[in-house]
Protein backbone atom coordinates (compact mmCIF):
# COMPACT_ATOMS: atom_id res chain seq x y z
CA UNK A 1 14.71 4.74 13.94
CA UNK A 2 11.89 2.55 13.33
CA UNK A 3 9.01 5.22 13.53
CA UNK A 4 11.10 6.98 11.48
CA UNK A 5 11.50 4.46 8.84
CA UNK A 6 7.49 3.59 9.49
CA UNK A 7 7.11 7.38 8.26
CA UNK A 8 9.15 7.54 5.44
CA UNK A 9 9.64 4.27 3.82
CA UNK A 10 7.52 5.58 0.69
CA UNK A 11 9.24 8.33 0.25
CA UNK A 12 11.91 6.20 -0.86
CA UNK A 13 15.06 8.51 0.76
CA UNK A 14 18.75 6.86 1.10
CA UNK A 15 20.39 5.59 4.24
CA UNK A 16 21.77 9.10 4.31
CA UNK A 17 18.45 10.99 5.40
CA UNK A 18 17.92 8.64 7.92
CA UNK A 19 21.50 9.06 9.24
CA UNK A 20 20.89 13.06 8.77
CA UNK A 21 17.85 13.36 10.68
CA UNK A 22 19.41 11.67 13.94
CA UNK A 23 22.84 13.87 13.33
CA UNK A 24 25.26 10.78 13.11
CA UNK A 25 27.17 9.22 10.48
CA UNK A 26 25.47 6.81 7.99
CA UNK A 27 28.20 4.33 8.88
CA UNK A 28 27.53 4.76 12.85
CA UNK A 29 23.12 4.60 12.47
CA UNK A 30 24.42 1.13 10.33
CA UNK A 31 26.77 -0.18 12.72
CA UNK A 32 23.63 0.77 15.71
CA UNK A 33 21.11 -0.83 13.34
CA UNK A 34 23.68 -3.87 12.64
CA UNK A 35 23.59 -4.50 16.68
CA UNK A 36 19.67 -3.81 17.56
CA UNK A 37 17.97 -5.58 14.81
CA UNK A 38 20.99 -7.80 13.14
CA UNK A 39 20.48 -5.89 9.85
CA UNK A 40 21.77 -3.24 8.00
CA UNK A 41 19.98 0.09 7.86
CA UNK A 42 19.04 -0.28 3.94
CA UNK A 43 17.51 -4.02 4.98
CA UNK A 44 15.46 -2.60 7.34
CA UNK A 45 13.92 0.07 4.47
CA UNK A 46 13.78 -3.00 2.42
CA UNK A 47 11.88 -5.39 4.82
CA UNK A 48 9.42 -2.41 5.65
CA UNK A 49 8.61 -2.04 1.76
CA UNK A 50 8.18 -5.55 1.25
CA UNK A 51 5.74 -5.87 4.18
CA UNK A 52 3.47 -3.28 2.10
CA UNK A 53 3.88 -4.86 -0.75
CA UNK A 54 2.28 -7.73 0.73
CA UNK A 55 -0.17 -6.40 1.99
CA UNK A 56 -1.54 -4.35 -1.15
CA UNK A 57 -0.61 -7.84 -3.25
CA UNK A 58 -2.99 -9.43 -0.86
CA UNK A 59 -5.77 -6.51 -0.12
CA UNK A 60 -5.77 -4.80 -3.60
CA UNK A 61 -6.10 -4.76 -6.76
CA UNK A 62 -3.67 -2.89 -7.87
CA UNK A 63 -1.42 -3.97 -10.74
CA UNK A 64 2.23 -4.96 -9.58
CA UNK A 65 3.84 -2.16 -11.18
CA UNK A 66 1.77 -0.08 -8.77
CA UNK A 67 2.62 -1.04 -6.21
CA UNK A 68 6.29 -0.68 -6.69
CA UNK A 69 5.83 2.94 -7.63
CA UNK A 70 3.51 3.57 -4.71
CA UNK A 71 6.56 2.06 -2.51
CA UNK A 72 9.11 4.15 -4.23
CA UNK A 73 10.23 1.51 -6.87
CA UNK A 74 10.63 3.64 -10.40
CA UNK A 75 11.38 0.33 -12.12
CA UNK A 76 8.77 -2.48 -12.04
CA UNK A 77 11.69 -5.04 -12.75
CA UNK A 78 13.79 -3.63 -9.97
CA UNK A 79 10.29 -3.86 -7.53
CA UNK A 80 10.05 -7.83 -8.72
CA UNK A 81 13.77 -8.54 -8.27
CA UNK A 82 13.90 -7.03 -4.69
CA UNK A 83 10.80 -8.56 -3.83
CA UNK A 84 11.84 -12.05 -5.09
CA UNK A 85 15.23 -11.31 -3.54
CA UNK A 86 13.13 -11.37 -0.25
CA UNK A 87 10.39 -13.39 -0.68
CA UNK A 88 11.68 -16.47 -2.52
CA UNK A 89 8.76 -15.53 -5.10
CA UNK A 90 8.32 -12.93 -7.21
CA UNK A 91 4.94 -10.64 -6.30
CA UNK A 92 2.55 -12.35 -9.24
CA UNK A 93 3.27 -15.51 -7.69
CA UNK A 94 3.01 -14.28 -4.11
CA UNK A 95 -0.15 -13.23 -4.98
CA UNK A 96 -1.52 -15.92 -6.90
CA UNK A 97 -0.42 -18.48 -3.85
CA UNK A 98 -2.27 -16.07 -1.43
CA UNK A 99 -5.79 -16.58 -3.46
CA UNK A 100 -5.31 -19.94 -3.76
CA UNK A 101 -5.27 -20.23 0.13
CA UNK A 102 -8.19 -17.65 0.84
């Protein structure tokens, strides 16, 4: 599930390709993901998009709205809201903290 997610997460597909590609219900792959990794199957997605988001806020210099396209995000105020949702920050102040420290 993870390589599969690690292959895809750009591609921004719902819970129900994943759930399609290994031939079980979207509620069962959940309930599996729920036990291995203590999240839901969307929060995985999630996590893996805001670990790239990281790292092109920290590596690039590509403008935030960018980066939320490049990760699937049509919205840049949907990108900002899901990252702050995750973060505690939104991604111009992640990114402003992280030059501060290098």
């Amino acid at each position: 599930l993870l390589a599969l997610i690690e292959e895809n997460y750009k591609a921004n597909h719902p819970a129900d390709y994943y759930s399609n590609s290994w031939f079980v219900s979207k509620r069962h792959l959940n309930n599996l993901s729920q036990k291995y990794f203590n999240t839901s199957l969307n929060n995985l997605i999630v996590k893996r998009k805001i670990n790239e988001a990281k790292l092109f806020l920290k590596e690039s210099t590509m403008q935030i709205n960018e980066i939320g396209y490049e990760l699937g995000f049509k919205e840049k105020s949907y990108f900002t809201r899901v990252f702050k949702s995750n973060t505690g920050v939104s991604p111009k102040e992640f990114r402003e903290q992280y030059l501060k420290v290098s």
